[in-house]
PDB file of N, CA and C in Angstrom:
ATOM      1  N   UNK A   1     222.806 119.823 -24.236  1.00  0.00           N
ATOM      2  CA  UNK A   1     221.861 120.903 -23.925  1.00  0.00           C
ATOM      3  C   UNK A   1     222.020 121.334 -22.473  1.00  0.00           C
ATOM      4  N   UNK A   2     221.945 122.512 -22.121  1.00  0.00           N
ATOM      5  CA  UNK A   2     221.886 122.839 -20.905  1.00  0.00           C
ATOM      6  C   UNK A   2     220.234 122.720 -20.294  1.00  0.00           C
ATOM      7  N   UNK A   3     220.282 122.633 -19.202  1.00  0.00           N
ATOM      8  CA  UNK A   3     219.031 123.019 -18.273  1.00  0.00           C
ATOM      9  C   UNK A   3     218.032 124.069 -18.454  1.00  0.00           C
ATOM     10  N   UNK A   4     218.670 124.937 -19.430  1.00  0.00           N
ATOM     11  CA  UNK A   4     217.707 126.423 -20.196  1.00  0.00           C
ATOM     12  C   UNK A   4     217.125 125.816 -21.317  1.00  0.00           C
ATOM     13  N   UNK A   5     218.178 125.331 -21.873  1.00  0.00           N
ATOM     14  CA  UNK A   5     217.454 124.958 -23.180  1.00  0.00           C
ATOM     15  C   UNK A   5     216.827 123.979 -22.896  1.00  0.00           C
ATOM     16  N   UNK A   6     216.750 123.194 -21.946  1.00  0.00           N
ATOM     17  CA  UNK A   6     216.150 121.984 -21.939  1.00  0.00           C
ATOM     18  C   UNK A   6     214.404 122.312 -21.421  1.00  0.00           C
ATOM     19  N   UNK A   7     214.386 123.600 -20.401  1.00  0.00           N
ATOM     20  CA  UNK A   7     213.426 124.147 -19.377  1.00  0.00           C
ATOM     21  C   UNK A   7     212.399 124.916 -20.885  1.00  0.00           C
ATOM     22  N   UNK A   8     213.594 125.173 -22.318  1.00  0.00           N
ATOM     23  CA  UNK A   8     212.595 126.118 -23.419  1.00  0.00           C
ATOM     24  C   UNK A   8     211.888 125.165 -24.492  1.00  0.00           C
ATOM     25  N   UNK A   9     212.399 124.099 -24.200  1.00  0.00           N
ATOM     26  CA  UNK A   9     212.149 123.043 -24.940  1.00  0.00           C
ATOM     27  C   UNK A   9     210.613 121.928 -24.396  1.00  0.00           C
ATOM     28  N   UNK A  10     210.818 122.137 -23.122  1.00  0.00           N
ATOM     29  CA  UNK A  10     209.715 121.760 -22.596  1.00  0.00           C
ATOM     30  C   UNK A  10     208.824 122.327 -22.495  1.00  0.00           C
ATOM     31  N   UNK A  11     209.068 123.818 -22.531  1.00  0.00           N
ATOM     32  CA  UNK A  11     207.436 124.671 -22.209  1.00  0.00           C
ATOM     33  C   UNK A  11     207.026 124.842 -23.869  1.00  0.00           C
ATOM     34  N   UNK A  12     207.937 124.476 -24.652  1.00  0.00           N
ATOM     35  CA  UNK A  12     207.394 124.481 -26.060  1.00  0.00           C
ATOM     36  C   UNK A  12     206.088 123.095 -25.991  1.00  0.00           C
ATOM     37  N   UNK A  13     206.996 122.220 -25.685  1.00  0.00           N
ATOM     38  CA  UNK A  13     205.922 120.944 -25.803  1.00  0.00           C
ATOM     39  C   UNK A  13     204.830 120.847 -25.165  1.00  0.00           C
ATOM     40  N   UNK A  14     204.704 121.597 -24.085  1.00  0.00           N
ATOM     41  CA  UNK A  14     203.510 121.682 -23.151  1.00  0.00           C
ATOM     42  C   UNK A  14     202.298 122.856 -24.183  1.00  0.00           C
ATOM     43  N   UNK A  15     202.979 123.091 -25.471  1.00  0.00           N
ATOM     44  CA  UNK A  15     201.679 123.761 -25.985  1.00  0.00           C
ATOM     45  C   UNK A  15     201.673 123.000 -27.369  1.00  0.00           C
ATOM     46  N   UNK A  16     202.310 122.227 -27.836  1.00  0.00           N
ATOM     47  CA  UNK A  16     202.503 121.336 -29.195  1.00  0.00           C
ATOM     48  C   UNK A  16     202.019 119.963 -29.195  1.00  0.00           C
ATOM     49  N   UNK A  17     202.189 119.381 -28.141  1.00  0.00           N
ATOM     50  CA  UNK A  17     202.205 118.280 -27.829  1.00  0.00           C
ATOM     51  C   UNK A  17     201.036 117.643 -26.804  1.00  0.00           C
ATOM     52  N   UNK A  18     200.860 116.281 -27.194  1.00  0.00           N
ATOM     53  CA  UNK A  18     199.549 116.041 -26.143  1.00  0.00           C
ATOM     54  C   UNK A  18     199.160 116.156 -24.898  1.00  0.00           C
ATOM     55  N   UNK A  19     197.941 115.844 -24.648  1.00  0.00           N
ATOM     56  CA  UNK A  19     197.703 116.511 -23.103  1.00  0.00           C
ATOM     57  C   UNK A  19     198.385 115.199 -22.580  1.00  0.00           C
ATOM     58  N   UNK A  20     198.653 114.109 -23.042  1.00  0.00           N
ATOM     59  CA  UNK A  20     198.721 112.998 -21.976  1.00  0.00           C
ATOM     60  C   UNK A  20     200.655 113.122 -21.827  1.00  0.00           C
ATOM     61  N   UNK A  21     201.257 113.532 -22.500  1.00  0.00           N
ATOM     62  CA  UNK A  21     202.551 113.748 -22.379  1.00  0.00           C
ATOM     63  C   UNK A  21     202.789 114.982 -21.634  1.00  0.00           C
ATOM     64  N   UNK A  22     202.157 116.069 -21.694  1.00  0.00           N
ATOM     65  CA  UNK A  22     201.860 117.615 -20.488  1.00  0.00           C
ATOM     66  C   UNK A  22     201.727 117.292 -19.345  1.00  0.00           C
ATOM     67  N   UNK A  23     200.928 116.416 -19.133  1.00  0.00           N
ATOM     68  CA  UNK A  23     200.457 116.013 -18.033  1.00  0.00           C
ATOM     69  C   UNK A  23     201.395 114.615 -17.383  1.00  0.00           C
ATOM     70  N   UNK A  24     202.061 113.902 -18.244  1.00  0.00           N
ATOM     71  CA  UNK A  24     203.280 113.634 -17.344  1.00  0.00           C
ATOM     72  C   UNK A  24     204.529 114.007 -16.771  1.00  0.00           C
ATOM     73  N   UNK A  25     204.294 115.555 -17.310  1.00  0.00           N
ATOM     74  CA  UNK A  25     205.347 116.258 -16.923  1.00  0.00           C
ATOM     75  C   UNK A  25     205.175 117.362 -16.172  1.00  0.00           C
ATOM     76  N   UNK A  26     204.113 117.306 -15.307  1.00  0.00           N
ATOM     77  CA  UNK A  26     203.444 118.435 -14.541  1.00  0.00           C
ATOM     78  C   UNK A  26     203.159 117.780 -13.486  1.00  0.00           C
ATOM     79  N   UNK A  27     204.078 119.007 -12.370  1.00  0.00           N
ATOM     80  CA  UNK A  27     203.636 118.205 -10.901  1.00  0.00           C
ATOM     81  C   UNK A  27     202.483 117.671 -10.284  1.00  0.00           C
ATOM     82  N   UNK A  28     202.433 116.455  -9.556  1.00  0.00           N
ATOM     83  CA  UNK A  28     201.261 116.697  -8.626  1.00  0.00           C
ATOM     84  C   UNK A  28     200.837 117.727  -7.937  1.00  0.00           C
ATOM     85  N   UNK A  29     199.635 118.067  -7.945  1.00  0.00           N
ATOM     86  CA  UNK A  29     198.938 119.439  -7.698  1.00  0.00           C
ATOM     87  C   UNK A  29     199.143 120.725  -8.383  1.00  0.00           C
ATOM     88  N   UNK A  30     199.765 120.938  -9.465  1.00  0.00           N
ATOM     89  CA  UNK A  30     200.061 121.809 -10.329  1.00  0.00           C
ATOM     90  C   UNK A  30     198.879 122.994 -10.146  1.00  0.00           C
ATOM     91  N   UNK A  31     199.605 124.400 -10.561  1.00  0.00           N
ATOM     92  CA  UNK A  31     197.921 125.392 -10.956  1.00  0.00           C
ATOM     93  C   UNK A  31     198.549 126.149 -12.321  1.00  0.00           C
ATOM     94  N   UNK A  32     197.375 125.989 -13.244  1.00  0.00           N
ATOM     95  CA  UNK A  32     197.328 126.679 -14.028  1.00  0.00           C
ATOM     96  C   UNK A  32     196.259 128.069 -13.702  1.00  0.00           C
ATOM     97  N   UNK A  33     196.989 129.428 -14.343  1.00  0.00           N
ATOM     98  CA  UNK A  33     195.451 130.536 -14.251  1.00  0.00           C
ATOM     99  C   UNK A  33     195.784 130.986 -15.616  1.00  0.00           C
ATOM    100  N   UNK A  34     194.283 130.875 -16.372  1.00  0.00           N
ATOM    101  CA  UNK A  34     193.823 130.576 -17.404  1.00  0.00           C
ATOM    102  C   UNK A  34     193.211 131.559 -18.146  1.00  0.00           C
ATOM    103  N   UNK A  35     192.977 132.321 -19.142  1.00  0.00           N
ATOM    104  CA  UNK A  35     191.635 133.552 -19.642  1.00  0.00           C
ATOM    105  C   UNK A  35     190.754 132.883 -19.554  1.00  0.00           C
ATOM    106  N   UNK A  36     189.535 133.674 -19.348  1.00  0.00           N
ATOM    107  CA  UNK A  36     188.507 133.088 -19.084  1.00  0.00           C
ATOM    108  C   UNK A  36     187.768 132.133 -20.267  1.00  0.00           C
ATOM    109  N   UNK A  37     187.185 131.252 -20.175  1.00  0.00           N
ATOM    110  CA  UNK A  37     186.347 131.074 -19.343  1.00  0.00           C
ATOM    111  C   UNK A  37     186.886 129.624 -18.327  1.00  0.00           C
ATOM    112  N   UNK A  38     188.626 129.393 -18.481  1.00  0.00           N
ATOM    113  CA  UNK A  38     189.204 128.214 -18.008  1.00  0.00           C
ATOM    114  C   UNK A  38     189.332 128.668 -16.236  1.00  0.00           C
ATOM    115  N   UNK A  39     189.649 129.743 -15.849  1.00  0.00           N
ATOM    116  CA  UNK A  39     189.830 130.543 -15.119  1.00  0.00           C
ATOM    117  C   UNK A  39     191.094 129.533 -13.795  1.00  0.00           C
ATOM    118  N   UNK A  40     191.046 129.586 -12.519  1.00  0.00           N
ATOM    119  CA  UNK A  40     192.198 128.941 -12.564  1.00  0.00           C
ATOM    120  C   UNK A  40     192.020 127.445 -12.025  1.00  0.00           C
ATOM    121  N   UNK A  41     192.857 126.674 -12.314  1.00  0.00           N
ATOM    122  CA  UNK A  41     192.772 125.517 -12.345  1.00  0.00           C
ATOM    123  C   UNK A  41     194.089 124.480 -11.431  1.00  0.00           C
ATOM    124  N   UNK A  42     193.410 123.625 -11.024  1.00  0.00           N
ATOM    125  CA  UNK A  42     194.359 122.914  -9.906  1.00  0.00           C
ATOM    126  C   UNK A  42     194.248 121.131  -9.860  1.00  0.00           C
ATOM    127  N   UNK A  43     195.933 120.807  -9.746  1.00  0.00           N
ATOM    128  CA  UNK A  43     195.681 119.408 -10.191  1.00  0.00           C
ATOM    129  C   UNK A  43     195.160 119.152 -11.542  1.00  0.00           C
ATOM    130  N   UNK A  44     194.287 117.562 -10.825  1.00  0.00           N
ATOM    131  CA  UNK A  44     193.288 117.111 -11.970  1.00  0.00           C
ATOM    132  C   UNK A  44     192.438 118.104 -13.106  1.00  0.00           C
ATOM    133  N   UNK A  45     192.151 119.102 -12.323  1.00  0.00           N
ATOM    134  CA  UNK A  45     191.069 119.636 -13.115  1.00  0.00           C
ATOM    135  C   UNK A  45     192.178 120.682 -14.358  1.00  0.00           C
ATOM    136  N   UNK A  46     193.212 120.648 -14.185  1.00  0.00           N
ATOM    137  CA  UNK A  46     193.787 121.010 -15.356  1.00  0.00           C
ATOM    138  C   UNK A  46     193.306 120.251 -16.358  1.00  0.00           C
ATOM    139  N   UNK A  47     193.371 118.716 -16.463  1.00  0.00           N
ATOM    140  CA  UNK A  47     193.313 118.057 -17.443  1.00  0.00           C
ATOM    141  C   UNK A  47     191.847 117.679 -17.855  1.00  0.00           C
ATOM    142  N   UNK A  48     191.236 118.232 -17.149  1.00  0.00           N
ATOM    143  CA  UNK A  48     189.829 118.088 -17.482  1.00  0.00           C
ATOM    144  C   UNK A  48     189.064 119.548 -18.632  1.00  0.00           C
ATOM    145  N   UNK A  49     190.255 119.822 -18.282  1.00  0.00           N
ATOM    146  CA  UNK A  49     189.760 121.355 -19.011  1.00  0.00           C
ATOM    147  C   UNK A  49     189.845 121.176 -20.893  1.00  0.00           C
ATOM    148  N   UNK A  50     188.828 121.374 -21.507  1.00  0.00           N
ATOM    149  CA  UNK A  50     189.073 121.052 -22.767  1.00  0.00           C
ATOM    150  C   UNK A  50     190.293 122.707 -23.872  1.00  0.00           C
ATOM    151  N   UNK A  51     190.053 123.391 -22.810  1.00  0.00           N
ATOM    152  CA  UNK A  51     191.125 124.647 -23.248  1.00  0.00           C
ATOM    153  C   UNK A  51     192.673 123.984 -23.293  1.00  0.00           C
ATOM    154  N   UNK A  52     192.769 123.344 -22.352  1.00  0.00           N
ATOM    155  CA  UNK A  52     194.174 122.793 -22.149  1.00  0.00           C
ATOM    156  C   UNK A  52     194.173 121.350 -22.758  1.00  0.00           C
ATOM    157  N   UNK A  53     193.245 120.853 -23.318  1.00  0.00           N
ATOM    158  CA  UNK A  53     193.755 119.397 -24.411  1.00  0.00           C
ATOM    159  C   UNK A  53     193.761 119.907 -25.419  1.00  0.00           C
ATOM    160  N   UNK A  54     193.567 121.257 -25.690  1.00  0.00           N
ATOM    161  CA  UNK A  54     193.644 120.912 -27.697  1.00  0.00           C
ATOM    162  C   UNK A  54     195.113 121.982 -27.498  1.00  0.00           C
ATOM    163  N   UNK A  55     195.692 121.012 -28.442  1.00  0.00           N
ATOM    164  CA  UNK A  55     197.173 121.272 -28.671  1.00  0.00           C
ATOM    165  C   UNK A  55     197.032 122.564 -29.841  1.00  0.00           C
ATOM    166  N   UNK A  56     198.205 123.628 -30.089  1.00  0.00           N
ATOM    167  CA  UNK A  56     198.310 124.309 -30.715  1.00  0.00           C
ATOM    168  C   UNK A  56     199.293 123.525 -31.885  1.00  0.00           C
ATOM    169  N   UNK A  57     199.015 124.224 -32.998  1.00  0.00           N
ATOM    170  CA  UNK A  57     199.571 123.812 -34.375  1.00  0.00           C
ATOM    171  C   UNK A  57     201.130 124.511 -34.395  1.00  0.00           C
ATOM    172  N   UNK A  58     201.192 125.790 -34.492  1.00  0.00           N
ATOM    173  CA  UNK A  58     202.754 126.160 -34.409  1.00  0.00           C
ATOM    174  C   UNK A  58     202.716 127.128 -32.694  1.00  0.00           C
ATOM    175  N   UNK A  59     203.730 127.474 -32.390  1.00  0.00           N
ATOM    176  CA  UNK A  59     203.808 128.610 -31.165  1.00  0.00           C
ATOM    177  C   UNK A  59     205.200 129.257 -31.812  1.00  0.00           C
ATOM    178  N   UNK A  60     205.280 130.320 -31.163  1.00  0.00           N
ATOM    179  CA  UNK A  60     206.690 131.462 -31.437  1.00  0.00           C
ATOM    180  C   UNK A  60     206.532 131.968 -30.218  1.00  0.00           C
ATOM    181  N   UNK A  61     207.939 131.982 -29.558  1.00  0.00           N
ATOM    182  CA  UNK A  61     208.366 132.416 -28.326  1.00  0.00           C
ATOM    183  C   UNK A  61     208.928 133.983 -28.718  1.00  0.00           C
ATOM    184  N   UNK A  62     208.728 134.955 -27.723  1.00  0.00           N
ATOM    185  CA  UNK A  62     208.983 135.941 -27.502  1.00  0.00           C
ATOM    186  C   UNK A  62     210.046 136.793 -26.540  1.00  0.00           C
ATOM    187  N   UNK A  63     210.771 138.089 -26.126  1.00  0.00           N
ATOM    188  CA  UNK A  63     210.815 138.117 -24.959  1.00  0.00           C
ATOM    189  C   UNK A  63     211.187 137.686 -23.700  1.00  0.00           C
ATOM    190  N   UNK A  64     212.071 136.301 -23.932  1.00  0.00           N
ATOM    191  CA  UNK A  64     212.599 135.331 -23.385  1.00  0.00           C
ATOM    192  C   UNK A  64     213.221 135.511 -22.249  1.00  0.00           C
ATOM    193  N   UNK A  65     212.873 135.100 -20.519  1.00  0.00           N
ATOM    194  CA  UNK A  65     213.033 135.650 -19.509  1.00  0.00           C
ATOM    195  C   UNK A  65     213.409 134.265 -18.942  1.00  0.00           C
ATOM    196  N   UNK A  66     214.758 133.771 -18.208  1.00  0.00           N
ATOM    197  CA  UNK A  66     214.330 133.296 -17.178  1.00  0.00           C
ATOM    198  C   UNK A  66     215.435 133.492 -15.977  1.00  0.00           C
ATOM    199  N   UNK A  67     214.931 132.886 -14.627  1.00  0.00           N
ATOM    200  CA  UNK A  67     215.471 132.900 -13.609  1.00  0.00           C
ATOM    201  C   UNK A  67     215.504 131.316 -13.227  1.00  0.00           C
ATOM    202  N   UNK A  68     216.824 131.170 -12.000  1.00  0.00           N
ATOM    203  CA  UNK A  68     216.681 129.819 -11.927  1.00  0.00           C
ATOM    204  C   UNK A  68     217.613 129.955 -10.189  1.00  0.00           C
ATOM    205  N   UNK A  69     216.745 129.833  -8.933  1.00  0.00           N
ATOM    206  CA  UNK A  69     216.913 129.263  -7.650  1.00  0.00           C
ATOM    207  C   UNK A  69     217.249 128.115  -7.119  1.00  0.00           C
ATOM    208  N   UNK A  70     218.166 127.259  -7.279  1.00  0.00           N
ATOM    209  CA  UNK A  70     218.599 125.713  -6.766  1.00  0.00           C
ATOM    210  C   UNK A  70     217.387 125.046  -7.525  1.00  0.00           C
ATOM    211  N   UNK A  71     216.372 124.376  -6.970  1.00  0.00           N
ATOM    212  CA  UNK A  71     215.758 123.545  -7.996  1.00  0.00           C
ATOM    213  C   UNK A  71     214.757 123.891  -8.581  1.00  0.00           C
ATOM    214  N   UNK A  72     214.342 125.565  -8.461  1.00  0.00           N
ATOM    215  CA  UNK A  72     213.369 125.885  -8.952  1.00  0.00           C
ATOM    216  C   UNK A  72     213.703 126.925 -10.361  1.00  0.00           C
ATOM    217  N   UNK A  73     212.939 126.854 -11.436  1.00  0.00           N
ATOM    218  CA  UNK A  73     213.250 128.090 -12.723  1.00  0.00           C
ATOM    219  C   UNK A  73     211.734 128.526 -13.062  1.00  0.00           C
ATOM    220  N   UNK A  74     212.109 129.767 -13.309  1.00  0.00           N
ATOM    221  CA  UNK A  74     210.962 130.821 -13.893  1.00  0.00           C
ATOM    222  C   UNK A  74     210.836 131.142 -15.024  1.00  0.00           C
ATOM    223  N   UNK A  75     210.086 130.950 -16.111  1.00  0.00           N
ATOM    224  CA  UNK A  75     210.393 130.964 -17.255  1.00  0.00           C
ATOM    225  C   UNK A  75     209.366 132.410 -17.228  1.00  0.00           C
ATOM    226  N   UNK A  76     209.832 133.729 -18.584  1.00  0.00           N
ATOM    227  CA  UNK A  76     208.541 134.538 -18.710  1.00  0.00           C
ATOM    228  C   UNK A  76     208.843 134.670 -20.523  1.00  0.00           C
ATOM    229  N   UNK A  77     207.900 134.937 -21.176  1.00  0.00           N
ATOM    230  CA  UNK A  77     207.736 135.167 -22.207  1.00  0.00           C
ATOM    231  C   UNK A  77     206.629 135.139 -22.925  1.00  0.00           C
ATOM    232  N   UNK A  78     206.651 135.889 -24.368  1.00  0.00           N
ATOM    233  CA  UNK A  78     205.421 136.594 -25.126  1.00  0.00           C
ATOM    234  C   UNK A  78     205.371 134.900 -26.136  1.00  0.00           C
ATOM    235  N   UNK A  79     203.778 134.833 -26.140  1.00  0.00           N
ATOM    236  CA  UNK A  79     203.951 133.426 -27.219  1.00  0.00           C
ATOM    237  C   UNK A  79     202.791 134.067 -28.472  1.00  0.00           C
ATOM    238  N   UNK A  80     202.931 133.790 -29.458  1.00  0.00           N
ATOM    239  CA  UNK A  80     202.113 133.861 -30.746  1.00  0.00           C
ATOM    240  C   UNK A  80     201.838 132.339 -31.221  1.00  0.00           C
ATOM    241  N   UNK A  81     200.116 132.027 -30.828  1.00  0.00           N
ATOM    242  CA  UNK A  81     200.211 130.687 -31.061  1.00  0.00           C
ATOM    243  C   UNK A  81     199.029 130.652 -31.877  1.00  0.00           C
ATOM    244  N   UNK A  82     199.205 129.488 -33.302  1.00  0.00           N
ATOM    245  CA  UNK A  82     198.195 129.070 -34.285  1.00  0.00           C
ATOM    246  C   UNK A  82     197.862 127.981 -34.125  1.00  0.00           C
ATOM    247  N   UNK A  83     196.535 127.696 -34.048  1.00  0.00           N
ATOM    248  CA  UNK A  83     195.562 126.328 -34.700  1.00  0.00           C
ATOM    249  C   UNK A  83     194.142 126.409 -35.522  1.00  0.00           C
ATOM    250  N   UNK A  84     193.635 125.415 -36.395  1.00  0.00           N
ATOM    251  CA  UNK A  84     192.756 125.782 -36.896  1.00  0.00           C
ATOM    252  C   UNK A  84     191.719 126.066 -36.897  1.00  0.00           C
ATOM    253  N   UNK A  85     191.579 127.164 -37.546  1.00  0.00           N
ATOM    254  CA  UNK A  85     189.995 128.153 -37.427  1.00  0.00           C
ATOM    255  C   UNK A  85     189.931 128.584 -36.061  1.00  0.00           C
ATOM    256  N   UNK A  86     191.168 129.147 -35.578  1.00  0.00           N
ATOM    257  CA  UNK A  86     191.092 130.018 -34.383  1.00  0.00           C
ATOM    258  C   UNK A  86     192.063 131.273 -34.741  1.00  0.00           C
ATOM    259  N   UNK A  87     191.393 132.424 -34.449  1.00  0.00           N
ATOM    260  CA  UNK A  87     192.640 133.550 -34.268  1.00  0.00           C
ATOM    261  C   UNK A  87     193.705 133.396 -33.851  1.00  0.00           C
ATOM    262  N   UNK A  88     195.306 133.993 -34.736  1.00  0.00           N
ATOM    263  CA  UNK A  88     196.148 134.177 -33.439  1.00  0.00           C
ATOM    264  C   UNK A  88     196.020 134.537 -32.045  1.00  0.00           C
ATOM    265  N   UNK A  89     196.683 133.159 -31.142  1.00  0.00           N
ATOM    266  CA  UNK A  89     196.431 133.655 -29.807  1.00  0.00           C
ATOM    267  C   UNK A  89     197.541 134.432 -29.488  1.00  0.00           C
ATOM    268  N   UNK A  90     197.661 135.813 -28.633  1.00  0.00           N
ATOM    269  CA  UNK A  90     198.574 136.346 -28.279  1.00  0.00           C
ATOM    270  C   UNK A  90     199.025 136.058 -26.969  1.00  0.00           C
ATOM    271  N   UNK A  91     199.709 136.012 -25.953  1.00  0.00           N
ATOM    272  CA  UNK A  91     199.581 136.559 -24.678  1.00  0.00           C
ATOM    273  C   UNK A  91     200.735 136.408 -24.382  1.00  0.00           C
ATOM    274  N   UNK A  92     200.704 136.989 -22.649  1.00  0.00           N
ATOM    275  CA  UNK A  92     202.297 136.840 -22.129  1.00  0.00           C
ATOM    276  C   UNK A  92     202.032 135.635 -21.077  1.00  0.00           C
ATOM    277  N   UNK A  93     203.011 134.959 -20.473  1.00  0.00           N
ATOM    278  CA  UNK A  93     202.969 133.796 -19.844  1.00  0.00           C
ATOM    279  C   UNK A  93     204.177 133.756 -19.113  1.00  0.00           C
ATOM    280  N   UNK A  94     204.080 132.887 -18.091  1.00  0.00           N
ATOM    281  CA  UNK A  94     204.789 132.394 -17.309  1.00  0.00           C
ATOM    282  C   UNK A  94     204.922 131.440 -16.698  1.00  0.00           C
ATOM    283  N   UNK A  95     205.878 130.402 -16.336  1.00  0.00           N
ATOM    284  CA  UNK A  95     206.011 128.881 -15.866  1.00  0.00           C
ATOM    285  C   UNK A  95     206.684 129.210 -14.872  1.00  0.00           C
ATOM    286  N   UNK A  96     206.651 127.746 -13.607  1.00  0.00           N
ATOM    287  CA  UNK A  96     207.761 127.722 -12.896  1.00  0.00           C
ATOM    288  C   UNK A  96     207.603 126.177 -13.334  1.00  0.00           C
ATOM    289  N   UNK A  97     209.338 125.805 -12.858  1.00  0.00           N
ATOM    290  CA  UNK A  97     209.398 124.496 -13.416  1.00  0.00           C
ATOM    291  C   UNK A  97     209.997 123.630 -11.846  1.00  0.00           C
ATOM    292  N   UNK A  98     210.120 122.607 -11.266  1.00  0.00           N
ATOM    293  CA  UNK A  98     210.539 122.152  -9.725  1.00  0.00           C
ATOM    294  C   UNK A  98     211.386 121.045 -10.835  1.00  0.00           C
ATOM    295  N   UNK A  99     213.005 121.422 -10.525  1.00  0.00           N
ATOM    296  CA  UNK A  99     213.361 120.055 -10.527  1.00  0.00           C
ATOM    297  C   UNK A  99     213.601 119.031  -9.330  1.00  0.00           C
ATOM    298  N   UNK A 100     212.895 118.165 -10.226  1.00  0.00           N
ATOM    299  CA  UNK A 100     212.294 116.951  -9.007  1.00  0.00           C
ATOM    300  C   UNK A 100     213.556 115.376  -9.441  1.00  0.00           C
ATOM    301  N   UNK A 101     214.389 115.390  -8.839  1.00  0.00           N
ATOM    302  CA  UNK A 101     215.699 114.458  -8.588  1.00  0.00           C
ATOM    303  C   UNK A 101     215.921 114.203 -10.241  1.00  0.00           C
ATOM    304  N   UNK A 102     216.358 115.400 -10.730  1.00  0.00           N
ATOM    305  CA  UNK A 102     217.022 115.477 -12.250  1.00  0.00           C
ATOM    306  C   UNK A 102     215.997 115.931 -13.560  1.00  0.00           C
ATOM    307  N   UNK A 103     214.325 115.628 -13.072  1.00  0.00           N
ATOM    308  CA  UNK A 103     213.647 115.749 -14.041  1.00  0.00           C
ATOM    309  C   UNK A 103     213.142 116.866 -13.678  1.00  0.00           C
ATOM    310  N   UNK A 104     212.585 118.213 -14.375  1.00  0.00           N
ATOM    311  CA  UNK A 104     211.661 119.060 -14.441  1.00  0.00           C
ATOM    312  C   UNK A 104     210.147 118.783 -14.613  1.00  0.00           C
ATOM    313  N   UNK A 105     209.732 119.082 -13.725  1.00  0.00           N
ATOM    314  CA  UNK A 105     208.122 119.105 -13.975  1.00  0.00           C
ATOM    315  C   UNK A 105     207.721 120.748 -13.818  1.00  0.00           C
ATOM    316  N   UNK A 106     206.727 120.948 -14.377  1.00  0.00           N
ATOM    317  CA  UNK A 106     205.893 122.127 -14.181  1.00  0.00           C
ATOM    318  C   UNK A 106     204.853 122.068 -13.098  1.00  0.00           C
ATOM    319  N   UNK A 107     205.045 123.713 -12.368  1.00  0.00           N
ATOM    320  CA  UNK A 107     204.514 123.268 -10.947  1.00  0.00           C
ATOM    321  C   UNK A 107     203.392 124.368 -11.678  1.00  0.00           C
ATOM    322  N   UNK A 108     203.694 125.221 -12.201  1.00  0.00           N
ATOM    323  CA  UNK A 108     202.848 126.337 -12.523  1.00  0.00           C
ATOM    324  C   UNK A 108     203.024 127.299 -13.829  1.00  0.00           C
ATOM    325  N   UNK A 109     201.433 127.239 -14.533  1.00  0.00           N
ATOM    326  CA  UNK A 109     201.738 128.208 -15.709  1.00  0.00           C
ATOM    327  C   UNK A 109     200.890 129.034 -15.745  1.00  0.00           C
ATOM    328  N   UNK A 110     200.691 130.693 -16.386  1.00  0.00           N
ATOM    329  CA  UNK A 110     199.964 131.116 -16.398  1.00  0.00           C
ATOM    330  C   UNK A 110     200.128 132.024 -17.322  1.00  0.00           C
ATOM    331  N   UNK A 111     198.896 132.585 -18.073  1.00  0.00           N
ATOM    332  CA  UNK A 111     198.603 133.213 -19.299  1.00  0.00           C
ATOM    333  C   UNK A 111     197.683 134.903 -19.077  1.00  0.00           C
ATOM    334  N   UNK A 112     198.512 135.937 -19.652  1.00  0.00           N
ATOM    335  CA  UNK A 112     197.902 136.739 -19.800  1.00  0.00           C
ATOM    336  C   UNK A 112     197.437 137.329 -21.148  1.00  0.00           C
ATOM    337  N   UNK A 113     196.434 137.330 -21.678  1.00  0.00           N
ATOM    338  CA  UNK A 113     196.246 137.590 -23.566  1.00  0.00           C
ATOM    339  C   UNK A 113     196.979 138.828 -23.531  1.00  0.00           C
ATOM    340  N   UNK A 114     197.030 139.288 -24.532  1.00  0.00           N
ATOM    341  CA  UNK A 114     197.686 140.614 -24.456  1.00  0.00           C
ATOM    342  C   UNK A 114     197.518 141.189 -26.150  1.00  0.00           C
ATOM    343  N   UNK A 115     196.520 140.275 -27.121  1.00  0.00           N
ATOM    344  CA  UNK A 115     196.565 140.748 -28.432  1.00  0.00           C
ATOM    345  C   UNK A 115     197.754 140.754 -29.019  1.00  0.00           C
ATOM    346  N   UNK A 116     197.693 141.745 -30.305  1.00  0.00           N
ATOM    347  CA  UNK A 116     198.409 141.309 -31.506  1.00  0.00           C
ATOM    348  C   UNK A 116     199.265 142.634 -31.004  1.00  0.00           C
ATOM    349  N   UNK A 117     200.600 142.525 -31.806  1.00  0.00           N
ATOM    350  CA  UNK A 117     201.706 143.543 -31.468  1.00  0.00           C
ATOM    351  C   UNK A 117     201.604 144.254 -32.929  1.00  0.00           C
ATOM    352  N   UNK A 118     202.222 145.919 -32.504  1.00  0.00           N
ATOM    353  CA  UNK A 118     202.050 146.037 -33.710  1.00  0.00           C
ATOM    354  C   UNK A 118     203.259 146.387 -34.537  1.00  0.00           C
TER     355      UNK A 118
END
């Protein structure tokens, strides 16, 4: 796998997968900015946020953007994400990822809704 696929593979899991595995893969001091009512969030208090522990059931990537500066990558893209007894969530998003001596962590993600496409 390359470093792309590896950078699309991880921001998949950061919405599939548990908060306690997200959260070992997210820098110290990380910020998430959030729709409301999570609004934005730093460090610890990411994980305190109950918006960001409940895992989504499927996601579909969109739109697929990235950039990549020596140890830093930008991920952008449209996600369509399901769980139960919630509407499709729509929005557009964006990560940066710091590789930190071979491993990627997420320094920063952020979500804009954007509804259903038509």
């Amino acid at each position: 796998m390359t470093d792309k696929d590896d950078l699309w593979a991880l921001e998949k899991r950061f919405w599939t997968e548990g908060a306690s595995d997200a959260h070992h893969l997210t820098a110290k001091g990380a910020v998430a900015v959030l729709p409301y009512p999570a609004g934005i969030l730093v460090a610890e208090a990411i994980w305190r946020n109950n918006a960001v522990a409940q895992r989504w059931r499927t996601v579909a990537f969109g739109d697929l953007a990235i950039t990549r500066k020596g140890d830093v990558a930008v991920l952008a893209y449209s996600v369509s994400a399901e769980r139960a007894d919630v509407p499709i969530y729509e929005a557009l998003c964006s990560s940066t990822y710091l590789n930190d001596d071979g491993v990627w962590l997420r320094l920063s993600h952020q979500q804009t809704p954007s509804g259903p496409h038509d």
